[in-house]
N, C-alpha and C. Protein backbone atom coordinates (compact mmCIF):
# COMPACT_ATOMS: atom_id res chain seq x y z
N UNK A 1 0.83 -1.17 0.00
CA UNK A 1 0.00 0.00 0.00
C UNK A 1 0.88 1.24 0.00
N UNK A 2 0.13 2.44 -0.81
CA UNK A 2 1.23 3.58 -0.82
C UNK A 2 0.27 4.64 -0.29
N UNK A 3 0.85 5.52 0.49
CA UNK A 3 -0.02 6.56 0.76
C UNK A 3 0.51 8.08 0.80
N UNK A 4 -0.15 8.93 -0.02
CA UNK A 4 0.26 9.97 -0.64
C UNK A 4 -0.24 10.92 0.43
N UNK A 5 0.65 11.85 1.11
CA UNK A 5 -0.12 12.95 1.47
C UNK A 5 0.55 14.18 0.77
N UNK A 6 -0.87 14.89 0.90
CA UNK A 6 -0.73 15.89 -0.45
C UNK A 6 -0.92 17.19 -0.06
N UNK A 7 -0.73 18.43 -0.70
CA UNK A 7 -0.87 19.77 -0.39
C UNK A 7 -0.60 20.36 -1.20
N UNK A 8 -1.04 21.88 -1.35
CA UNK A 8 -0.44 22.92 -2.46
C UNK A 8 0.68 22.39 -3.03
N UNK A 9 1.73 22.99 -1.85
CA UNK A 9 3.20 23.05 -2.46
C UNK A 9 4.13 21.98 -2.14
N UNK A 10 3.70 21.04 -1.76
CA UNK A 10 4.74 19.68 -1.34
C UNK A 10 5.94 20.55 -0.41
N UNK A 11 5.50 21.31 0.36
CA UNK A 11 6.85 21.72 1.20
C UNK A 11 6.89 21.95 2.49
N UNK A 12 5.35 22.21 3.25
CA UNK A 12 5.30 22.40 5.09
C UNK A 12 4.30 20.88 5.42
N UNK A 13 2.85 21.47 5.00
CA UNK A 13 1.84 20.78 5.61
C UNK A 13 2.13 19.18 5.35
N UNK A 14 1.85 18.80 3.94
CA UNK A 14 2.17 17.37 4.27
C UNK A 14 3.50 16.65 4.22
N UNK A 15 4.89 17.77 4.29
CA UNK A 15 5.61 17.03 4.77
C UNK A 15 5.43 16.78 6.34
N UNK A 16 5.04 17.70 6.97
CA UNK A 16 4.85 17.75 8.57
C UNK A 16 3.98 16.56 8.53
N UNK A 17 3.07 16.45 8.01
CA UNK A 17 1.85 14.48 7.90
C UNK A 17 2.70 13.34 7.76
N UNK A 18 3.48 13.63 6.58
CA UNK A 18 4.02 12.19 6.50
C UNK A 18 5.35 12.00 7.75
N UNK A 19 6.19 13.20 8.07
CA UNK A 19 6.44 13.01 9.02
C UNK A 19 6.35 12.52 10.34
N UNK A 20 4.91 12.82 10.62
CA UNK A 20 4.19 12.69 11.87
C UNK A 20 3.90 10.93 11.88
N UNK A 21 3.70 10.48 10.80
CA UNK A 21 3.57 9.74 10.11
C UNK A 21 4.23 8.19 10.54
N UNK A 22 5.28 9.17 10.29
CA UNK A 22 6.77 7.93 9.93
C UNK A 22 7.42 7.85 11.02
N UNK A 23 6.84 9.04 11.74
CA UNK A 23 7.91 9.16 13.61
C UNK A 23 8.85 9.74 13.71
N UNK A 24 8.90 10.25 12.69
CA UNK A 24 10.05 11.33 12.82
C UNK A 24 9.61 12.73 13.42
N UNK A 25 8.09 13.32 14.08
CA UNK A 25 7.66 13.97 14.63
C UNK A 25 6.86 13.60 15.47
N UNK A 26 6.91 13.94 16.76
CA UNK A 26 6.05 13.54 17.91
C UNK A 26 4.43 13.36 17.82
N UNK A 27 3.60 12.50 18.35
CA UNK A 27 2.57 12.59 18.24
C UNK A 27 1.67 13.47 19.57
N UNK A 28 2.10 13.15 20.42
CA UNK A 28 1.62 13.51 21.68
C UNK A 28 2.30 14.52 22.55
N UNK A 29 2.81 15.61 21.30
CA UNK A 29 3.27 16.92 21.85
C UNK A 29 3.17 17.35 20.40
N UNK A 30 3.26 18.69 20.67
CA UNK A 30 3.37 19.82 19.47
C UNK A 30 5.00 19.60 19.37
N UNK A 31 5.34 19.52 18.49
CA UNK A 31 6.69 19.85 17.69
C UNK A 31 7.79 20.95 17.89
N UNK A 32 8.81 21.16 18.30
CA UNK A 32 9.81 22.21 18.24
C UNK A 32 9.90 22.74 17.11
N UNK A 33 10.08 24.61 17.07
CA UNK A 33 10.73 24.31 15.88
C UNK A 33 11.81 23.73 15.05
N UNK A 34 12.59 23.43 15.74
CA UNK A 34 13.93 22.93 15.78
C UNK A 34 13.57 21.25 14.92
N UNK A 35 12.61 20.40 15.57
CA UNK A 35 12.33 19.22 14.84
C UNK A 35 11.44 19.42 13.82
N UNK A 36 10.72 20.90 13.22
CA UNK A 36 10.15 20.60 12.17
C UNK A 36 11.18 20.82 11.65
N UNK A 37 12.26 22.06 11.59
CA UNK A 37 13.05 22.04 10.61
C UNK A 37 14.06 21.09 10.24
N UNK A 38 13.77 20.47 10.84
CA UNK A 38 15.32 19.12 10.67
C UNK A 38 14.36 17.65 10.11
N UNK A 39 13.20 17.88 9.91
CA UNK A 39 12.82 16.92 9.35
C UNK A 39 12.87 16.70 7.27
N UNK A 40 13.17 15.71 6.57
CA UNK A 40 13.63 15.69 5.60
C UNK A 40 12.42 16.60 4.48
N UNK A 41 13.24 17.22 3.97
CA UNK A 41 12.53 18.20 2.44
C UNK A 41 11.43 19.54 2.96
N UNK A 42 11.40 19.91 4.45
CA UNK A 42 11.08 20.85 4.67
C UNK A 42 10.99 22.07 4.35
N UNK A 43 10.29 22.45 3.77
CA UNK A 43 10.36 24.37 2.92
C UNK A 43 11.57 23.87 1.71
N UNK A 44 11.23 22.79 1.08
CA UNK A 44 12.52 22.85 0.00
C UNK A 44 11.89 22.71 -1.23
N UNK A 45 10.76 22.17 -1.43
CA UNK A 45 10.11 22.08 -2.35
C UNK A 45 9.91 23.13 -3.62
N UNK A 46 10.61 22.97 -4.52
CA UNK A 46 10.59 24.13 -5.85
C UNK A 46 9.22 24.01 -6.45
N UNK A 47 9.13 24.76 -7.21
CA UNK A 47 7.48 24.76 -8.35
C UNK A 47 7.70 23.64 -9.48
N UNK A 48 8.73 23.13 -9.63
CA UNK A 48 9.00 22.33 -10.49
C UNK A 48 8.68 21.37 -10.15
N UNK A 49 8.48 21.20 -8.86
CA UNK A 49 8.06 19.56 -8.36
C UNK A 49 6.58 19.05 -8.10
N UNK A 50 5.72 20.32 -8.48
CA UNK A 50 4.30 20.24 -8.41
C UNK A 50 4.13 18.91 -8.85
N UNK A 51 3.62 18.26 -8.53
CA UNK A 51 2.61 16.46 -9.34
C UNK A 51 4.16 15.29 -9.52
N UNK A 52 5.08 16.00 -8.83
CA UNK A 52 5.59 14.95 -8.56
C UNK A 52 6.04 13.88 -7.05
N UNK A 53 5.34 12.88 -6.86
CA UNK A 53 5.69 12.18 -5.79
C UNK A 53 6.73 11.93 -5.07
N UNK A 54 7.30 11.82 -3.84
CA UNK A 54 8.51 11.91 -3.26
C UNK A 54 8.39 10.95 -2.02
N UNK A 55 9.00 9.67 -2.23
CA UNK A 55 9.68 9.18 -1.12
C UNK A 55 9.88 8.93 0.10
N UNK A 56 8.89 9.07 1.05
CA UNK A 56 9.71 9.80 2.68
C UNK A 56 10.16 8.33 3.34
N UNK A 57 9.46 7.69 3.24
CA UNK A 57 9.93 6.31 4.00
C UNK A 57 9.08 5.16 3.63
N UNK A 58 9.30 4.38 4.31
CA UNK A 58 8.26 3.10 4.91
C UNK A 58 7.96 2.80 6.39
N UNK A 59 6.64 3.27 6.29
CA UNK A 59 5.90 3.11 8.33
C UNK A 59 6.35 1.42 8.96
N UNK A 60 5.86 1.72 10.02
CA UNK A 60 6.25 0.41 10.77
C UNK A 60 4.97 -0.64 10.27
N UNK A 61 4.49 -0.79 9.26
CA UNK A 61 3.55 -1.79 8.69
C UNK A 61 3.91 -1.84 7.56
N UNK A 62 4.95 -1.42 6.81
CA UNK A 62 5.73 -1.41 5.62
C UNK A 62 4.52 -0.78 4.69
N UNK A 63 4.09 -0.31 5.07
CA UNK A 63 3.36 1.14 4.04
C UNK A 63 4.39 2.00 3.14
N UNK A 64 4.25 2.21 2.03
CA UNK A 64 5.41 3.36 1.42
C UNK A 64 4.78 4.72 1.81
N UNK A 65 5.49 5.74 2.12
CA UNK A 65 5.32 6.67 2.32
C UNK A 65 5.43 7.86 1.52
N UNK A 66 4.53 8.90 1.03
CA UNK A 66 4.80 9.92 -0.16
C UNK A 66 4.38 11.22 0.40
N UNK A 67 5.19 12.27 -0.36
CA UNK A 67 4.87 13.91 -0.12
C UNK A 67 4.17 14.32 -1.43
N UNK A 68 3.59 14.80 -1.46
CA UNK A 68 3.78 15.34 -3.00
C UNK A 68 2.71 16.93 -3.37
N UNK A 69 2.74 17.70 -3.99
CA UNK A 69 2.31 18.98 -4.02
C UNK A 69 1.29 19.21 -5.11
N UNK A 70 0.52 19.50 -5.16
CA UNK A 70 -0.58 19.21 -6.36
C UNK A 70 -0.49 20.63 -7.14
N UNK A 71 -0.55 21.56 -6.39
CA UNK A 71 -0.44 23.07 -7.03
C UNK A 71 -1.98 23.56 -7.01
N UNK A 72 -2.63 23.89 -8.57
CA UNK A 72 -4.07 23.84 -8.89
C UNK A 72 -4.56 23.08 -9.21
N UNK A 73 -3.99 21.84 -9.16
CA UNK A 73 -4.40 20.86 -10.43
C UNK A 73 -4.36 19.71 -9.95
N UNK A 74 -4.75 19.82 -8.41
CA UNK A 74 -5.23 18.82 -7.41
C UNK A 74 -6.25 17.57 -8.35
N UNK A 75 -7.38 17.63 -8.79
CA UNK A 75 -8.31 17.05 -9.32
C UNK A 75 -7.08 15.73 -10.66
N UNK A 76 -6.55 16.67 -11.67
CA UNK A 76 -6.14 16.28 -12.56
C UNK A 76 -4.91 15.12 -12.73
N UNK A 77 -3.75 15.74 -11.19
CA UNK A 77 -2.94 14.62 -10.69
C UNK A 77 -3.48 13.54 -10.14
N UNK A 78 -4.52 13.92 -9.04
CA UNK A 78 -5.06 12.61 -8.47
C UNK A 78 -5.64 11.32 -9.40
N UNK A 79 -6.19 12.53 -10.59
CA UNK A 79 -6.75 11.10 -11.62
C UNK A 79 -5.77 10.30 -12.24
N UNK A 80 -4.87 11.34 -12.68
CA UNK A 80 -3.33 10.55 -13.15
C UNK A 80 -2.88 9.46 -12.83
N UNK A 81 -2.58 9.51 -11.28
CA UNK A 81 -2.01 8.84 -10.41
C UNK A 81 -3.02 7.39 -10.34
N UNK A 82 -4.13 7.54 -9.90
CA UNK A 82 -5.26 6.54 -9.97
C UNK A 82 -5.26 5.60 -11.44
N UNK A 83 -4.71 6.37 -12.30
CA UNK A 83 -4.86 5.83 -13.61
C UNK A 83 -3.78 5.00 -13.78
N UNK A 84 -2.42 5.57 -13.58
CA UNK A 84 -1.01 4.97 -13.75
C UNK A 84 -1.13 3.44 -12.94
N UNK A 85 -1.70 3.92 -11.62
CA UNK A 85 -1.51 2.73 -10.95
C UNK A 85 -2.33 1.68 -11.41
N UNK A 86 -3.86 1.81 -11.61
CA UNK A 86 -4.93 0.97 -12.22
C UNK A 86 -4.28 0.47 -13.70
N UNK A 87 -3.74 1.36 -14.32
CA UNK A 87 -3.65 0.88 -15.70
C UNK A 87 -1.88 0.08 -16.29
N UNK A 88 -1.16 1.03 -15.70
CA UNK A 88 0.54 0.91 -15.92
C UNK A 88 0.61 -0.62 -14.82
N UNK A 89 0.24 -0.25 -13.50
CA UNK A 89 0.86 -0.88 -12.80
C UNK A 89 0.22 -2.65 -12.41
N UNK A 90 -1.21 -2.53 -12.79
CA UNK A 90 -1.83 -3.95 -12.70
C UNK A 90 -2.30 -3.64 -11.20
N UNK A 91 -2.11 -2.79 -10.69
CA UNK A 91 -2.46 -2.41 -9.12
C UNK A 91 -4.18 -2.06 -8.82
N UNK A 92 -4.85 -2.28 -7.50
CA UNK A 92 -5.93 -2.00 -6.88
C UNK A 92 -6.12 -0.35 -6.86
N UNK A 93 -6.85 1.01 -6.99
CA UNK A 93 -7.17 1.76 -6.70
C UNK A 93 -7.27 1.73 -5.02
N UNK A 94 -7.40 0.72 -4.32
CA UNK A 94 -7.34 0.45 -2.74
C UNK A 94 -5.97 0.37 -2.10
N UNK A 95 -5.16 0.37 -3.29
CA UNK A 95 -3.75 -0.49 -2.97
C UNK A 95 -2.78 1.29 -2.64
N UNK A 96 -3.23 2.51 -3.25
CA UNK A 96 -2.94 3.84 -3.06
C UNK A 96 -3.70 4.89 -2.47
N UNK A 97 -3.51 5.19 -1.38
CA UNK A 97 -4.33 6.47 -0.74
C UNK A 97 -4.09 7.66 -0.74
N UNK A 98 -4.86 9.04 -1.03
CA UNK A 98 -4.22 10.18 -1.47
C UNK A 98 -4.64 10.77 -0.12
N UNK A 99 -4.10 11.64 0.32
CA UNK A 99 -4.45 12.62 1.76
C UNK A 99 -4.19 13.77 1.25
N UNK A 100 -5.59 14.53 1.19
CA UNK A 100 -5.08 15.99 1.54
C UNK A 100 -5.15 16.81 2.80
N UNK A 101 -4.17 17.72 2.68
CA UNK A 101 -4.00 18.07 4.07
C UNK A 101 -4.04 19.52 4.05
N UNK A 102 -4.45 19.99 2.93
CA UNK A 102 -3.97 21.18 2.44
C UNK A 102 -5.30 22.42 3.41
N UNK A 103 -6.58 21.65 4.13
CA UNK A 103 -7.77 21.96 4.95
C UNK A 103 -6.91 22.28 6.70
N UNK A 104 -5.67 21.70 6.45
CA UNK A 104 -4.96 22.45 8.24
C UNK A 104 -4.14 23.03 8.05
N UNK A 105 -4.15 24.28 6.80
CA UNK A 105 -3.40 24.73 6.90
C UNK A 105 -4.50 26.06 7.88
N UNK A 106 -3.46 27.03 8.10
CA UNK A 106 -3.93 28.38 8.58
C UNK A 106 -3.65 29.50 7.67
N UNK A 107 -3.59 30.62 8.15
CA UNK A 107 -2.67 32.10 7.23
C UNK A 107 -1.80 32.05 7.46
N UNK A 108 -1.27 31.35 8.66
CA UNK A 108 0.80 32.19 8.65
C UNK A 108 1.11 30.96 8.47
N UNK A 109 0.46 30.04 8.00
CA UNK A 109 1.07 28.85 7.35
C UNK A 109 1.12 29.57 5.47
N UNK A 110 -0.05 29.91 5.20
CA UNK A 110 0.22 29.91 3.63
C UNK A 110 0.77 31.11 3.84
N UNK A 111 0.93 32.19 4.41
CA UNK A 111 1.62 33.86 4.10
C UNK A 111 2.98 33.01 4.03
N UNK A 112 3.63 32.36 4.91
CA UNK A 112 5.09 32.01 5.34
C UNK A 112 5.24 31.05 4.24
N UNK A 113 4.72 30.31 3.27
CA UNK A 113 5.17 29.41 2.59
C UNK A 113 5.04 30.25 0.92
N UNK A 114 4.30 31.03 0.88
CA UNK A 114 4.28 31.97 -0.34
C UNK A 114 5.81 33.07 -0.36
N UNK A 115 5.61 33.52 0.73
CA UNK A 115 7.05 34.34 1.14
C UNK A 115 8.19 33.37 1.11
N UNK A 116 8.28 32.08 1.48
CA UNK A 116 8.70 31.21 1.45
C UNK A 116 9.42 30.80 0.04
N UNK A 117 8.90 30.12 -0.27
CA UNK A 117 9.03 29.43 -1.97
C UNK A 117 8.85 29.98 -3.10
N UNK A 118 8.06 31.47 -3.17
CA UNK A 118 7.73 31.91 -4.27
C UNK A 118 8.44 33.46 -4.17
N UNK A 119 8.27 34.11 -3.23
CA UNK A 119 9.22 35.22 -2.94
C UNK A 119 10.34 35.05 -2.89
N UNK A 120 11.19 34.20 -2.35
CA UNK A 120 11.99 33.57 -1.92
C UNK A 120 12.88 34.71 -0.32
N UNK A 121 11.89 34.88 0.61
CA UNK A 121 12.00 35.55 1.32
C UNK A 121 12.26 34.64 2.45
N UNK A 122 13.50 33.13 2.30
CA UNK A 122 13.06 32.00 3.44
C UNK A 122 13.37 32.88 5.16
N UNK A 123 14.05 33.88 5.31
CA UNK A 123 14.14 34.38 6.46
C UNK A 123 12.92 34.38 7.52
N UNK A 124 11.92 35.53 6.69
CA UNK A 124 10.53 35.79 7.60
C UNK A 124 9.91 34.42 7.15
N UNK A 125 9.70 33.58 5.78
CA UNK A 125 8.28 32.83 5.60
C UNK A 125 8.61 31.72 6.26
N UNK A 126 10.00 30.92 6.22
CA UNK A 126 10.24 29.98 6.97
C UNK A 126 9.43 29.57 8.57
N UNK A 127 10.15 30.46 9.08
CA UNK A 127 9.59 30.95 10.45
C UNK A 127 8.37 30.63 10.91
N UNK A 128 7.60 31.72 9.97
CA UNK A 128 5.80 31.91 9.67
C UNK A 128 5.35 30.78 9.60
N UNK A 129 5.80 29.80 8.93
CA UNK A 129 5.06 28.21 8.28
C UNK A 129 5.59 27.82 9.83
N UNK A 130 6.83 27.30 10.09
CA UNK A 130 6.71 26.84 11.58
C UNK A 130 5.57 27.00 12.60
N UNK A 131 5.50 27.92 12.61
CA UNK A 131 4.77 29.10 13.76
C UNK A 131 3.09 28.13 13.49
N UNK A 132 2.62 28.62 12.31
CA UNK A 132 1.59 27.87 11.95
C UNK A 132 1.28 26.67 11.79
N UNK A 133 2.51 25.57 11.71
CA UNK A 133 1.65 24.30 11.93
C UNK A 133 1.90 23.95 12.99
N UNK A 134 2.88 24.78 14.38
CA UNK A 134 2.81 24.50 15.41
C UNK A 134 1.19 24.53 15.95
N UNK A 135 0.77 26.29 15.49
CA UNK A 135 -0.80 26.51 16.34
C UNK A 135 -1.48 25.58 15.67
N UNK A 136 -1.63 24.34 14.75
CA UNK A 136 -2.43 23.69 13.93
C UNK A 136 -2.00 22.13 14.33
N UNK A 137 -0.94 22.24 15.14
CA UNK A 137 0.06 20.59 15.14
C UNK A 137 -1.09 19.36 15.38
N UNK A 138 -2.36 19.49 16.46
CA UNK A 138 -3.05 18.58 17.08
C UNK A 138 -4.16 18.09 15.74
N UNK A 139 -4.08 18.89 14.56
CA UNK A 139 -4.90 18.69 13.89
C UNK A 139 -4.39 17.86 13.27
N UNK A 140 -2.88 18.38 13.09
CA UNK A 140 -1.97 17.28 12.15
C UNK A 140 -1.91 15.95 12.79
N UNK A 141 -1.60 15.69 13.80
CA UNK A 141 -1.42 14.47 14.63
C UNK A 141 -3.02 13.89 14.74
N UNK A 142 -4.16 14.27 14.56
CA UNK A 142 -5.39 13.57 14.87
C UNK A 142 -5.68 13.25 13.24
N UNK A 143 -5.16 13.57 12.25
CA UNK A 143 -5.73 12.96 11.20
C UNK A 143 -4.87 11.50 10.69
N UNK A 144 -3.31 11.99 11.25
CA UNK A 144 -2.30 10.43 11.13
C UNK A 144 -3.14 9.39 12.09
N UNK A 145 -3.37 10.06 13.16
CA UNK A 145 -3.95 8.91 13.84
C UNK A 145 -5.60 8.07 13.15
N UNK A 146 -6.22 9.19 12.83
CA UNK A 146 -7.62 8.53 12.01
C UNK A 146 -7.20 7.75 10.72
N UNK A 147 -6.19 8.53 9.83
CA UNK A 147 -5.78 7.42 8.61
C UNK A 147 -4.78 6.15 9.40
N UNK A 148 -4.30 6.17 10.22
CA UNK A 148 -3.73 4.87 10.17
C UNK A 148 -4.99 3.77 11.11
N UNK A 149 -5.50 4.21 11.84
CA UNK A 149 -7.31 3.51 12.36
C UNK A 149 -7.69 3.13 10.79
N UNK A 150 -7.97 3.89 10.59
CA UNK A 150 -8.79 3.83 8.90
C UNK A 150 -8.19 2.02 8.05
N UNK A 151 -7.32 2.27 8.05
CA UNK A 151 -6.29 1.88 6.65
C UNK A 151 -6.21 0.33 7.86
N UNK A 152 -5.89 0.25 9.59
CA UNK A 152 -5.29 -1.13 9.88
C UNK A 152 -6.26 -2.15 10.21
């Protein structure tokens, strides 16, 4: 099974999910900033990588683990992806799960990730995105916990 969590820009929110995810971020505390930033591909995500899938691990049920950034065109990748796998791969539509996560974000999550990645202002937006999925962290940690209920 592969499970995609997804967002605008493949660069705060669902790396912070699949993180949370994989255990490389606490569940039962809010996060330092210090451990969001040290977690892998954080605020690194270019525009070039929109609709492309990325890697983060394999969970302790050997789940593959994915980041990936949809941009606007959320609808159009997801079908892609559903298609590649159903059609390229001989695979179940059950066998891949897409998560969006892009509903916890806040404002000084998207102000800090626009200033962030597209301004390229990482000083202040960096920060800002921290700041914001700290005040948002319990939301992040209660939906890993409902998709992995869900999925075992």
């Amino acid at each position: 099974m592969k499970i995609i969590y997804s967002c605008f820009g493949g660069a705060h929110s669902s790396i912070v999910t699949a993180s949370i995810h994989m255990g490389y971020l606490p569940v039962d505390r809010v996060a330092t900033k210090e451990e969001i930033l040290s977690v892998p591909f954080y605020d690194k995500a270019a525009n070039s990588e929109i609709g492309i899938p990325f890697h983060m691990g394999v969970d302790q049920q050997c789940r593959a683990i994915y980041i990936m950034g949809m941009g606007h065109s959320r609808d159009f990748y997801t079908e892609m992806l559903y298609a590649f796998y159903n059609d390229m791969m001989y695979s179940n539509k059950k066998d891949v799960i897409f998560i969006n996560v892009t509903s916890l974000l806040n404002n000084y999550t998207r102000l800090g990730g626009f200033m962030s990645r597209r301004l390229n202002i990482v000083g202040l937006g960096r920060p800002l995105t921290v700041y914001g999925i700290q005040r948002n962290y319990r939301f992040f940690t209660e939906l890993v916990k409902n998709v992995e209920q869900t999925i075992n």
